[in-house]
Protein backbone atom coordinates (compact mmCIF):
# COMPACT_ATOMS: atom_id res chain seq x y z
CA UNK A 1 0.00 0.00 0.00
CA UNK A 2 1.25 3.44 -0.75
CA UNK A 3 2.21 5.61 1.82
CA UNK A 4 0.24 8.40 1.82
CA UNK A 5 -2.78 6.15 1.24
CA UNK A 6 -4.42 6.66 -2.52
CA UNK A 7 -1.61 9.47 -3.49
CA UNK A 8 -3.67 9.36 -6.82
CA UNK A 9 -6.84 7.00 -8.58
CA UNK A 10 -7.02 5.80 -12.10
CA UNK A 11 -10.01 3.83 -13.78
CA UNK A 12 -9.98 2.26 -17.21
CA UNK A 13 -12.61 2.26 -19.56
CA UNK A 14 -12.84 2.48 -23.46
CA UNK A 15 -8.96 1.90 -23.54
CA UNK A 16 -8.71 5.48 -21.49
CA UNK A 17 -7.34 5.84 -18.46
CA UNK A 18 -9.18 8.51 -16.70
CA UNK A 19 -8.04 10.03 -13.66
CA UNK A 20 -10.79 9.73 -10.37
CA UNK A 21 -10.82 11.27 -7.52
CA UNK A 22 -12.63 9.92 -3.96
CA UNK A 23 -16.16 10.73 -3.04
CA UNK A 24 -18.67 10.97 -0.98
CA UNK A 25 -21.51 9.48 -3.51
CA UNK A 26 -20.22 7.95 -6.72
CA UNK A 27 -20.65 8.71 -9.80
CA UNK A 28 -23.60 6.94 -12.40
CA UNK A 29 -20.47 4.91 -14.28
CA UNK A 30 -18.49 3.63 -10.84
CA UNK A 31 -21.36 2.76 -9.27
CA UNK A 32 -23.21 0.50 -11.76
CA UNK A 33 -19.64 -0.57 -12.37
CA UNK A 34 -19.08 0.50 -16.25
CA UNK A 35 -15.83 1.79 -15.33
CA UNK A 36 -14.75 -1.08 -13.19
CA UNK A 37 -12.49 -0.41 -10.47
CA UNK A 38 -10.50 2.42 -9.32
CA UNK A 39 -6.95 1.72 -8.61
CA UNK A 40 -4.35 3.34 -7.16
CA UNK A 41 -2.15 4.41 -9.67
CA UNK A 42 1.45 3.51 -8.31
CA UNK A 43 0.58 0.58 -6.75
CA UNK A 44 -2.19 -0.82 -8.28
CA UNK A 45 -4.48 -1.78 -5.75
CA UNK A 46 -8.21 -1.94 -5.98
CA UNK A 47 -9.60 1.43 -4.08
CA UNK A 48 -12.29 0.06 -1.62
CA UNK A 49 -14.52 3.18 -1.47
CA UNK A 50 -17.52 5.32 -3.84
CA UNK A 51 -15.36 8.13 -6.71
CA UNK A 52 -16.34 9.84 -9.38
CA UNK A 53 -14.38 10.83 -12.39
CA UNK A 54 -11.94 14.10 -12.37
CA UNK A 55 -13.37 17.20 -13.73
CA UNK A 56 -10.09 17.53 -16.38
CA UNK A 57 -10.49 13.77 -17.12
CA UNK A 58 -10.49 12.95 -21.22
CA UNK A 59 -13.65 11.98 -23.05
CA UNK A 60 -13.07 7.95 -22.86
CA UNK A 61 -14.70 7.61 -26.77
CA UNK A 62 -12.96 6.90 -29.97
CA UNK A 63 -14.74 9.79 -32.14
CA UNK A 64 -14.18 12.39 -29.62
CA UNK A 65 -10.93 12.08 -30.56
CA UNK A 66 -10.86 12.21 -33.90
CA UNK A 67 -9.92 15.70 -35.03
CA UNK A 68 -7.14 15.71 -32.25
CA UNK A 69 -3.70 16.99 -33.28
């Protein structure tokens, strides 16, 4: 475990990895669980607790992507 405890949270989905951040009450997509788990992202392990996704985090589609440069 890293020391401190959650130093930053990660979730995958879509082949994004979109930075999360703890919460009280979780978001629609971690808690019906189409974003899987949060981890901690140095040392992997599964965070045991309700998060939501980042304000700055990427749009986890394909075609909002496309016209990037």
């Amino acid at each position: 475990m890293c020391d401190p405890p959650w130093p930053a949270l990660e979730a995958e989905f879509n082949g994004y990895v979109l930075p999360v951040l703890p919460a009280e009450h979780g978001s629609v997509l971690s808690v019906s669980g189409a974003l899987g788990d949060a981890r901690c992202s140095r040392c992997r392990a599964i965070y045991p607790r309700r998060w939501v996704t980042a304000p700055d985090a990427p749009i986890p589609f394909d075609w909002a992507h496309e016209n990037d440069t």
